[in-house]
PDB file of N, CA and C in Angstrom:
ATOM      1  N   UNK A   1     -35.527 -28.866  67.213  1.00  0.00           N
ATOM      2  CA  UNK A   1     -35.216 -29.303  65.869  1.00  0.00           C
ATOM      3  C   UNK A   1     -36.217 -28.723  64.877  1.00  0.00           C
ATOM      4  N   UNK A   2     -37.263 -28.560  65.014  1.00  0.00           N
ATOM      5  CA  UNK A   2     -38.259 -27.938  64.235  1.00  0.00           C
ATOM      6  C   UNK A   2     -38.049 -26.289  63.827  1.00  0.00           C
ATOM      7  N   UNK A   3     -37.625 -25.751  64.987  1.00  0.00           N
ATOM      8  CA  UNK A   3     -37.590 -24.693  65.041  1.00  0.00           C
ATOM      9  C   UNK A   3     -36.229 -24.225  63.574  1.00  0.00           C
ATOM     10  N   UNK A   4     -34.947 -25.470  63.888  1.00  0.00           N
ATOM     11  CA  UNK A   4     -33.806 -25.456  62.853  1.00  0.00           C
ATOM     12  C   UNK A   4     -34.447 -25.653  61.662  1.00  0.00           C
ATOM     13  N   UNK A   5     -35.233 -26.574  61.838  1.00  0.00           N
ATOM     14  CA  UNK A   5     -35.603 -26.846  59.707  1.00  0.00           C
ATOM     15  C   UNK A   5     -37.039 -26.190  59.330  1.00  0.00           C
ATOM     16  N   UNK A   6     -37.737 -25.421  60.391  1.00  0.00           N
ATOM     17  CA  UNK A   6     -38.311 -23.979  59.968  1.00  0.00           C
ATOM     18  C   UNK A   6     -36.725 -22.850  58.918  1.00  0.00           C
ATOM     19  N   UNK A   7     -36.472 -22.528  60.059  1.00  0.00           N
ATOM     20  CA  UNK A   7     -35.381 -21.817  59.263  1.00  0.00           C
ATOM     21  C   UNK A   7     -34.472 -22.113  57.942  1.00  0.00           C
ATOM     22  N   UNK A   8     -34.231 -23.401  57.906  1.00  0.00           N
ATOM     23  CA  UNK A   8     -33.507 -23.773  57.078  1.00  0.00           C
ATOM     24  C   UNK A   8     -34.466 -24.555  55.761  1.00  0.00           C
ATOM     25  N   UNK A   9     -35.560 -24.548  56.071  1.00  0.00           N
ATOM     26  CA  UNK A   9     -37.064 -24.478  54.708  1.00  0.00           C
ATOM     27  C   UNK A   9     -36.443 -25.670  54.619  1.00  0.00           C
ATOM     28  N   UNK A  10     -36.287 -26.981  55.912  1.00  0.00           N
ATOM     29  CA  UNK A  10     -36.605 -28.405  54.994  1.00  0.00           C
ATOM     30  C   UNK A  10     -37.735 -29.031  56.283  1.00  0.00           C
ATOM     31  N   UNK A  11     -37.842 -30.126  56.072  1.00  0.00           N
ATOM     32  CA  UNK A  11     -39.144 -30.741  56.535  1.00  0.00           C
ATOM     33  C   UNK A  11     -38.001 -32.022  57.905  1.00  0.00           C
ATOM     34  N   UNK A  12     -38.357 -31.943  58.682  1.00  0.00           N
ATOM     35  CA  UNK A  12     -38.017 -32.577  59.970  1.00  0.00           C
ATOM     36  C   UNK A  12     -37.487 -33.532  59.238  1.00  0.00           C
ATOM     37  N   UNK A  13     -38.037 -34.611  58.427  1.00  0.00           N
ATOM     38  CA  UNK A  13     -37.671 -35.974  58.284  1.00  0.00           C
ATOM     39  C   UNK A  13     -36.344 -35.787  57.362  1.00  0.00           C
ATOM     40  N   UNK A  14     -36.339 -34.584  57.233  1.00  0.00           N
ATOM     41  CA  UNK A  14     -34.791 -34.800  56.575  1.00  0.00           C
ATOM     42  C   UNK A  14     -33.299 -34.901  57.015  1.00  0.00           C
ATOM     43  N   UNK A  15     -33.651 -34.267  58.413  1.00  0.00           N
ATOM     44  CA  UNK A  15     -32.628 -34.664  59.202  1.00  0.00           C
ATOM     45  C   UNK A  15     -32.320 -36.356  59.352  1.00  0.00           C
ATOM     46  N   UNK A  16     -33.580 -37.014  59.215  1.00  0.00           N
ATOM     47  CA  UNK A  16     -32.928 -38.432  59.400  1.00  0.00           C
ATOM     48  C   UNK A  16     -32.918 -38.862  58.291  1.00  0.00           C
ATOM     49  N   UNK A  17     -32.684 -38.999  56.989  1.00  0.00           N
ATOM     50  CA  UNK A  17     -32.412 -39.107  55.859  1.00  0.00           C
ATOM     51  C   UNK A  17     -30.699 -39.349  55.571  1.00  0.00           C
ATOM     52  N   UNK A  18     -30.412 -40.627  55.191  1.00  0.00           N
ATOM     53  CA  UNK A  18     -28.844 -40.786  55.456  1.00  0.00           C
ATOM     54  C   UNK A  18     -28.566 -41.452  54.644  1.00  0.00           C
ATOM     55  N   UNK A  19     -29.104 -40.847  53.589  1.00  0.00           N
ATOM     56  CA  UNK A  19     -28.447 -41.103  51.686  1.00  0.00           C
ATOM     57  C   UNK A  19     -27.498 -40.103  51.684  1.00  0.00           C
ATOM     58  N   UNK A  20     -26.849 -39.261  52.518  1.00  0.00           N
ATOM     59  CA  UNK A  20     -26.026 -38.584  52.375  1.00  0.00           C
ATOM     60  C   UNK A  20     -24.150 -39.354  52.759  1.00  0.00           C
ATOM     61  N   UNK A  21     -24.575 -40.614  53.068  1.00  0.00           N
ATOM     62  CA  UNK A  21     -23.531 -41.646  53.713  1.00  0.00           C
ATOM     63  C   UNK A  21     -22.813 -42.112  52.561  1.00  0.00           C
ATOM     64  N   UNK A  22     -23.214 -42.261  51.647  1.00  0.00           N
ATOM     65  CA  UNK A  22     -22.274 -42.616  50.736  1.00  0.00           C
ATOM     66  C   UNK A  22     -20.865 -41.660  49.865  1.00  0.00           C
ATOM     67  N   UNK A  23     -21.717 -40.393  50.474  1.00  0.00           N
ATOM     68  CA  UNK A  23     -20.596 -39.398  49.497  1.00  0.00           C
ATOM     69  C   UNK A  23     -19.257 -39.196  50.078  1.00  0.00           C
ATOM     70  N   UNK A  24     -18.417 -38.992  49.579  1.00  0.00           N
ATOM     71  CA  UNK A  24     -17.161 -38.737  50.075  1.00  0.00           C
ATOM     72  C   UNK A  24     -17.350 -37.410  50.871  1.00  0.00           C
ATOM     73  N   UNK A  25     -15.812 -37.213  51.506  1.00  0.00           N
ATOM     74  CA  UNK A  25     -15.816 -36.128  52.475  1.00  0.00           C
ATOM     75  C   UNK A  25     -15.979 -34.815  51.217  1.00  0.00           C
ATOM     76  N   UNK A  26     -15.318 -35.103  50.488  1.00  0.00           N
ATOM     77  CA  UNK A  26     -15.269 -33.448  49.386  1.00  0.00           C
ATOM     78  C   UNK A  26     -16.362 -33.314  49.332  1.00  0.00           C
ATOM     79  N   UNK A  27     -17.466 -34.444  49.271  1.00  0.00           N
ATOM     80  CA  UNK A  27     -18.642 -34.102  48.253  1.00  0.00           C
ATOM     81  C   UNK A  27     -19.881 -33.464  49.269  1.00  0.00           C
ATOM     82  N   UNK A  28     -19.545 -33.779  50.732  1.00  0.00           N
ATOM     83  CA  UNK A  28     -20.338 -33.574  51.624  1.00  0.00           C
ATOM     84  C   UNK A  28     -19.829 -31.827  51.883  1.00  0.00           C
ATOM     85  N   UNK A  29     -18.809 -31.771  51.627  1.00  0.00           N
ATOM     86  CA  UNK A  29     -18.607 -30.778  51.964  1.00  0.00           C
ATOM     87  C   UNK A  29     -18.873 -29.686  50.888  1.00  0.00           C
ATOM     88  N   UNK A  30     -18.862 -29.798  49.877  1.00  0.00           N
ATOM     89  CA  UNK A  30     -19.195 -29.195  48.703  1.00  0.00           C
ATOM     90  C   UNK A  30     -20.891 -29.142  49.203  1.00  0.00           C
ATOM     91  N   UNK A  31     -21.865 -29.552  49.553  1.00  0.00           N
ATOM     92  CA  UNK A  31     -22.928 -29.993  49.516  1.00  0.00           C
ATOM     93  C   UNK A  31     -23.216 -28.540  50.558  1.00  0.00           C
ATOM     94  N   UNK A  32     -22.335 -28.729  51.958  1.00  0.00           N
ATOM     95  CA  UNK A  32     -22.593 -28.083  52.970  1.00  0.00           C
ATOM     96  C   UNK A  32     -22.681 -26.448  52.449  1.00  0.00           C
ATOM     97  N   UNK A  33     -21.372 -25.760  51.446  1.00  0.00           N
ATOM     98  CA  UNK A  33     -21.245 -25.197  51.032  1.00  0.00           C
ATOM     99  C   UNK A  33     -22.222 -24.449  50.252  1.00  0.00           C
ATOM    100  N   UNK A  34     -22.982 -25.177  49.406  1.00  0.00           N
ATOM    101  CA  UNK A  34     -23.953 -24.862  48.874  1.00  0.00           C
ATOM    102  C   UNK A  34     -25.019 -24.751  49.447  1.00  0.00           C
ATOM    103  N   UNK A  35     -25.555 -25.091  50.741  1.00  0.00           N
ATOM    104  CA  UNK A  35     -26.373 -24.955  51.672  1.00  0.00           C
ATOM    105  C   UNK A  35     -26.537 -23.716  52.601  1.00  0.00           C
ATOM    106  N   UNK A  36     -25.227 -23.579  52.963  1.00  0.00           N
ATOM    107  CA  UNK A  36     -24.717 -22.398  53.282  1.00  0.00           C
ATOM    108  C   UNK A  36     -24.939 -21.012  53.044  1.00  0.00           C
ATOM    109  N   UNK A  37     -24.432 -21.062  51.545  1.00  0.00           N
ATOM    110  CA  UNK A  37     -24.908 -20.111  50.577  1.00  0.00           C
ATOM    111  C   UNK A  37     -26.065 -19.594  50.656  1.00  0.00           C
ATOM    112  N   UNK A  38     -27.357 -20.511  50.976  1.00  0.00           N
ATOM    113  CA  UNK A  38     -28.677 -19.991  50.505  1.00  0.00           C
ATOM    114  C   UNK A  38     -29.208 -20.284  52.016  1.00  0.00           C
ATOM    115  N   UNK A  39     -28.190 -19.821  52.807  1.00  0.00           N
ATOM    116  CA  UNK A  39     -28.907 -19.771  54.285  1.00  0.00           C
ATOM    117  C   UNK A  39     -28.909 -18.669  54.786  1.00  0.00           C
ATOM    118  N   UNK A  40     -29.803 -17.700  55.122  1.00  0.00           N
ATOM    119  CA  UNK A  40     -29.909 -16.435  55.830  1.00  0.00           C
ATOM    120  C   UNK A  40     -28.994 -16.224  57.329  1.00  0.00           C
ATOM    121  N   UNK A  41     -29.027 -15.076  57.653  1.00  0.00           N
ATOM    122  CA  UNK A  41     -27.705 -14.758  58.590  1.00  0.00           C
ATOM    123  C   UNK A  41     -28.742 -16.188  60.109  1.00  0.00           C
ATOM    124  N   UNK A  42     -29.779 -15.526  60.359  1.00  0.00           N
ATOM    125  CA  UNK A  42     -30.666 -16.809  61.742  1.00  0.00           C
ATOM    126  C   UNK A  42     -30.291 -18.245  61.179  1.00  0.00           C
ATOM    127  N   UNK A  43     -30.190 -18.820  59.957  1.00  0.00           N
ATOM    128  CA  UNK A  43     -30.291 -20.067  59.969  1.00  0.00           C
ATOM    129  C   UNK A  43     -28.736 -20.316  60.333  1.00  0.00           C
ATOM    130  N   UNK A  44     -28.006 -19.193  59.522  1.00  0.00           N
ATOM    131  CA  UNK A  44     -26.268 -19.548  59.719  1.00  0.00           C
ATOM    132  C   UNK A  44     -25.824 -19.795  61.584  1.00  0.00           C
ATOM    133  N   UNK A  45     -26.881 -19.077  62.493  1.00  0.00           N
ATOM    134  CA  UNK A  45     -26.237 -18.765  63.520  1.00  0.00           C
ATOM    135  C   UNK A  45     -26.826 -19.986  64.811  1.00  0.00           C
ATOM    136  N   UNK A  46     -28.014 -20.581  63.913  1.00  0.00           N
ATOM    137  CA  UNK A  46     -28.511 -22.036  64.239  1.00  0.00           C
ATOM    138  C   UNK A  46     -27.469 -23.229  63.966  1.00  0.00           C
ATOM    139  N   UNK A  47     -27.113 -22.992  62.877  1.00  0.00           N
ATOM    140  CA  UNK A  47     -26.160 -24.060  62.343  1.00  0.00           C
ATOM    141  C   UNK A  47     -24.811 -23.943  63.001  1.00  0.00           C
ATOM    142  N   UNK A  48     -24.295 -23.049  63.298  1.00  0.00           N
ATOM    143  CA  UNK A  48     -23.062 -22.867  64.303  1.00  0.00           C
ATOM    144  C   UNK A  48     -23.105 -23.567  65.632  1.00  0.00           C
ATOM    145  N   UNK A  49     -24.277 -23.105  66.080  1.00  0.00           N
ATOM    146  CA  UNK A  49     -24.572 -24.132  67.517  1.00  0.00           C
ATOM    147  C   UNK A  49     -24.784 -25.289  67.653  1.00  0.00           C
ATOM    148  N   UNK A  50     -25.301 -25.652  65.897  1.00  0.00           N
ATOM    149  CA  UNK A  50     -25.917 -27.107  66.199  1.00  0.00           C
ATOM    150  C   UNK A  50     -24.231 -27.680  65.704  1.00  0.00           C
ATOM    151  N   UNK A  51     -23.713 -27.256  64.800  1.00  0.00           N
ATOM    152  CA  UNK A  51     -22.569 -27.943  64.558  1.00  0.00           C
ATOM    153  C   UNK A  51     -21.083 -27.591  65.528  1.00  0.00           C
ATOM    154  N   UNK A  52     -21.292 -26.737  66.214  1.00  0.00           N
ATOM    155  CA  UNK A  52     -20.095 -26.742  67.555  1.00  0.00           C
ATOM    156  C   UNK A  52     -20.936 -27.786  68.927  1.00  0.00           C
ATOM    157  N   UNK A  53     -22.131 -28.200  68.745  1.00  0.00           N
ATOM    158  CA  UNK A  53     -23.117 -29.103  69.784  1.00  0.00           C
ATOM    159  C   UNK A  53     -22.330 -30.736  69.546  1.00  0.00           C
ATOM    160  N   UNK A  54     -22.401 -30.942  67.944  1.00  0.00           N
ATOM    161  CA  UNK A  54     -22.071 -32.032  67.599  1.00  0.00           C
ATOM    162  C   UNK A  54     -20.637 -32.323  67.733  1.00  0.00           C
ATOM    163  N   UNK A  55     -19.932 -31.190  67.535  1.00  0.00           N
ATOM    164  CA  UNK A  55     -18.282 -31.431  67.773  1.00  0.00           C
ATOM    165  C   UNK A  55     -17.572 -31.881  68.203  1.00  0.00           C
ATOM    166  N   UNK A  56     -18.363 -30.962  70.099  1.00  0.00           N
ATOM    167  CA  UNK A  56     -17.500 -31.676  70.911  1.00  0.00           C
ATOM    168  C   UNK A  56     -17.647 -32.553  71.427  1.00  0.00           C
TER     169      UNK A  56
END
């Protein structure tokens, strides 16, 4: 996990941070989007694994 929010320039404790619970699905997803955007090709290819990990 460290190694993911090295790459992705946030600080560990933000993964458990779950003020993100209130937003609707659009808004989370709009959110993701914009995250996305300003993620380099290594962080994009972290985030694929971690989010096909959680999927199934």
């Amino acid at each position: 996990m460290e190694r993911i929010a090295n790459v992705l320039n946030v600080e560990l404790k933000d993964f458990f941070e779950f003020a993100h619970e209130a937003e609707s699905p659009k808004e989370l997803k709009e959110a993701l989007n914009s995250l996305l955007k300003e993620t380099d090709e290594e962080g994009l290819r972290l985030l694929v694994k971690l989010i096909r990990a959680v999927v199934r």
